[in-house]
N, C-alpha and C. Protein backbone atom coordinates (compact mmCIF):
# COMPACT_ATOMS: atom_id res chain seq x y z
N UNK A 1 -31.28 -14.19 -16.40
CA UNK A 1 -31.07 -15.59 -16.69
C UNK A 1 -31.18 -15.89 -18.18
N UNK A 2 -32.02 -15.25 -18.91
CA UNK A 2 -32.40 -15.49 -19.97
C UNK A 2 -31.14 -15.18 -20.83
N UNK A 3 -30.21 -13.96 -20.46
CA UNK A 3 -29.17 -13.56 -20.79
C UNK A 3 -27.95 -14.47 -21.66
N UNK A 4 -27.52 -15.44 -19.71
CA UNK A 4 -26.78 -16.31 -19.39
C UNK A 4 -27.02 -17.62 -20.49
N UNK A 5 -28.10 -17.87 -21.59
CA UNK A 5 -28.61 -18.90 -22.09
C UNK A 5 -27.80 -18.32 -23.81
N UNK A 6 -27.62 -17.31 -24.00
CA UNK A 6 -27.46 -16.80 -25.48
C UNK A 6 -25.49 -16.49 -24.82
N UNK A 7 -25.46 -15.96 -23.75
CA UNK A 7 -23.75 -15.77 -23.51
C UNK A 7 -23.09 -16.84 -22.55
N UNK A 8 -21.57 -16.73 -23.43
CA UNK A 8 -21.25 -18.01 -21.83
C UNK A 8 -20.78 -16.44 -21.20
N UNK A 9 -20.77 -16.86 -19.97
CA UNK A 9 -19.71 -16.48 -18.80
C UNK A 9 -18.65 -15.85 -18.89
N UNK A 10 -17.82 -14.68 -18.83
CA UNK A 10 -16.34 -14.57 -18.63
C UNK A 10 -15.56 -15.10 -17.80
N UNK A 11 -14.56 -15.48 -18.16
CA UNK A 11 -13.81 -16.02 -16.88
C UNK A 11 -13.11 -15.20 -15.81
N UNK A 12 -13.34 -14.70 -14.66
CA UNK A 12 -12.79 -13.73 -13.66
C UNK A 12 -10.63 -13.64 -13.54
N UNK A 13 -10.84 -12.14 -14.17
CA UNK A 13 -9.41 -11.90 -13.84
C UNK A 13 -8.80 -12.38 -13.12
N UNK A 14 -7.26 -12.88 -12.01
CA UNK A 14 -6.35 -13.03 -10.97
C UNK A 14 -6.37 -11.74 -10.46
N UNK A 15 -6.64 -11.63 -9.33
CA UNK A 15 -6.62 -10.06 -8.54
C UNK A 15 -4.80 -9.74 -8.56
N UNK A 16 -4.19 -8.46 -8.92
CA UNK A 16 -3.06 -8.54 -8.67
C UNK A 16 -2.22 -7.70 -7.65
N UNK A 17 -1.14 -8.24 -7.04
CA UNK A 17 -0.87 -7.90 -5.82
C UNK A 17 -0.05 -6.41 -5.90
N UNK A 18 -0.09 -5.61 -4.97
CA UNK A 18 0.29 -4.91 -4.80
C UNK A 18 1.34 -4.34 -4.30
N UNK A 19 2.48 -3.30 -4.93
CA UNK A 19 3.64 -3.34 -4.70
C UNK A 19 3.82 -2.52 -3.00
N UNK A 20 5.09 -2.22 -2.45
CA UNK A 20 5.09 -1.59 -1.23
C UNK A 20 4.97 -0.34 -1.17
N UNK A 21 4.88 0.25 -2.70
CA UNK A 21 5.02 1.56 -2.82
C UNK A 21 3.52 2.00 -3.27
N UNK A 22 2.85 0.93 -3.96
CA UNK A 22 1.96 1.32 -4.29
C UNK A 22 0.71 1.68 -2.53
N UNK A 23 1.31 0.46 -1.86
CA UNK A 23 0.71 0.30 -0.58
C UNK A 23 1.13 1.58 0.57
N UNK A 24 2.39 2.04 0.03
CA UNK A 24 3.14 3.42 0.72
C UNK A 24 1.89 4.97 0.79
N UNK A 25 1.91 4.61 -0.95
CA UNK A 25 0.98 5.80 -1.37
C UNK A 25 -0.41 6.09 -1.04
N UNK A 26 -1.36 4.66 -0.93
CA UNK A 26 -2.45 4.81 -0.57
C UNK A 26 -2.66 5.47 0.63
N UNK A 27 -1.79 4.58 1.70
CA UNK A 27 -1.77 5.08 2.95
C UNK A 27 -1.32 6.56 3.61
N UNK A 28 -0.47 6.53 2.83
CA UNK A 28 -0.28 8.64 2.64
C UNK A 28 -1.07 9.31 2.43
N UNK A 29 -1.92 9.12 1.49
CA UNK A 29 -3.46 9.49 1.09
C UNK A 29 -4.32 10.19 2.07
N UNK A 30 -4.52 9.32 3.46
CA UNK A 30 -5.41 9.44 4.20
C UNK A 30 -4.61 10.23 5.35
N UNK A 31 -3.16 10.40 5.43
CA UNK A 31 -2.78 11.62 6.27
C UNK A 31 -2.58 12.95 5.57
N UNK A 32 -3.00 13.53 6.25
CA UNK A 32 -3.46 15.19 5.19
C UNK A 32 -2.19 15.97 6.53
N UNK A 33 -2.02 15.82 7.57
CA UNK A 33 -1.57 17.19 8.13
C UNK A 33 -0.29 15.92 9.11
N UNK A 34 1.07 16.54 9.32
CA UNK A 34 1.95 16.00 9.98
C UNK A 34 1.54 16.44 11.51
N UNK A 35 1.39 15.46 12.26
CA UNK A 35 0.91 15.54 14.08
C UNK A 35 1.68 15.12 15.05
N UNK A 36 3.27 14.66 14.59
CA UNK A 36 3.80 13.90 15.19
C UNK A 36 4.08 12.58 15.93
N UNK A 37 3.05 12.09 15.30
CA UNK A 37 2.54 10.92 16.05
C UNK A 37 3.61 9.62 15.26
N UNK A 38 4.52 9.70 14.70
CA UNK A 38 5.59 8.73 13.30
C UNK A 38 6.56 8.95 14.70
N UNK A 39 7.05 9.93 15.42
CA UNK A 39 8.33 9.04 16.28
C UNK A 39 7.65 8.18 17.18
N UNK A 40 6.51 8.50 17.95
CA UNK A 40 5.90 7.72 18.95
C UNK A 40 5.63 6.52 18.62
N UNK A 41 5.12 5.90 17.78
CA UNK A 41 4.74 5.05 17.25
C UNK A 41 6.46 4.33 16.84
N UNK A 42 7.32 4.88 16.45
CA UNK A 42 8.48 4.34 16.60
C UNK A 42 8.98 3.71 17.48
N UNK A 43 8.88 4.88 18.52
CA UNK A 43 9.44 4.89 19.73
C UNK A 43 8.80 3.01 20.51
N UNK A 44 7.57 3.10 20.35
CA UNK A 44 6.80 2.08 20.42
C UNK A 44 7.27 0.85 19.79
N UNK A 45 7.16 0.79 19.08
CA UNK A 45 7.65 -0.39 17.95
C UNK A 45 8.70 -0.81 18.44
N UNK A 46 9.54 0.21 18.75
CA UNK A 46 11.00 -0.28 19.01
C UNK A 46 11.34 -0.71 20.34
N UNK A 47 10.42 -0.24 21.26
CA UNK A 47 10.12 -0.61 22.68
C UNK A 47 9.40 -2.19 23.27
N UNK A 48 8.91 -2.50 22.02
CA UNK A 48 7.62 -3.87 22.04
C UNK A 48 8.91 -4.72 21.34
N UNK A 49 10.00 -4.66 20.78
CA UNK A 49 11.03 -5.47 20.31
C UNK A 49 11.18 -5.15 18.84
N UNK A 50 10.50 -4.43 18.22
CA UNK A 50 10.37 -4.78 16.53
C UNK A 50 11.67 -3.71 16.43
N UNK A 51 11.75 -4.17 14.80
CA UNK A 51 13.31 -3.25 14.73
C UNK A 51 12.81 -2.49 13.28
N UNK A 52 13.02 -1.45 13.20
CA UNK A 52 13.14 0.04 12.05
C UNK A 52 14.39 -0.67 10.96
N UNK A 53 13.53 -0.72 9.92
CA UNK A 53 14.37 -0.54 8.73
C UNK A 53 14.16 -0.05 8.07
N UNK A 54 15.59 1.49 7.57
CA UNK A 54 14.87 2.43 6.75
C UNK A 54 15.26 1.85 5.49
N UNK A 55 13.96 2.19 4.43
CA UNK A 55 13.90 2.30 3.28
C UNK A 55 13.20 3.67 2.64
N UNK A 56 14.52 3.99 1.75
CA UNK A 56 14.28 5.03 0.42
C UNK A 56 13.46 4.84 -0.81
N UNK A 57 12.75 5.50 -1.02
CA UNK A 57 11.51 5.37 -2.11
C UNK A 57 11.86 6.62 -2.81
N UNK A 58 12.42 6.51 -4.18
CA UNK A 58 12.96 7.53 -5.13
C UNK A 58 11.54 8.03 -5.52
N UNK A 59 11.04 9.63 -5.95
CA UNK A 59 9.43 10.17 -6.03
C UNK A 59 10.03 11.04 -6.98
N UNK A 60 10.87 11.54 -7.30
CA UNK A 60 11.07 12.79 -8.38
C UNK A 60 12.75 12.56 -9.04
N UNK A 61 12.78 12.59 -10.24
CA UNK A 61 14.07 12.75 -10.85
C UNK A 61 14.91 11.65 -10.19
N UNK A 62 14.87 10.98 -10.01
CA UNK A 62 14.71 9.23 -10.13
C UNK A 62 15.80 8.54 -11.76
N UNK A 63 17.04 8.21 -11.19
CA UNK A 63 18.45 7.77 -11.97
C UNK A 63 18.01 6.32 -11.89
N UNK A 64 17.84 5.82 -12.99
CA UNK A 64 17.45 4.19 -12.98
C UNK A 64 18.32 3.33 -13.29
């Protein structure tokens, strides 16, 4: 407290949002071994009504 009396305060950064790729990568992270479990879960998705849209994510030698 005594601190707070000699400094003001900083004002807290805007947290910033995160892209889909960045959100792609994290989550890759935490699968280490392929189990097959990506068609089922398709298969699913697509069975409950939702619809698959593929998207390409350029990772190496990447034409901009």
């Amino acid at each position: 407290m005594s601190r707070l009396s000699h400094e003001k305060p900083r004002e807290p950064r805007a947290p910033i949002r995160p892209s889909f790729e960045q959100i792609l990568v994290n989550q890759q992270s935490f699968c280490t071994t392929e189990c097959g479990c990506e068609q089922s879960y398709d298969n699913c998705f697509v069975g409950c009504g939702g619809t698959i849209i593929p998207h390409k994510i350029c990772v190496e030698n990447c034409d901009k």
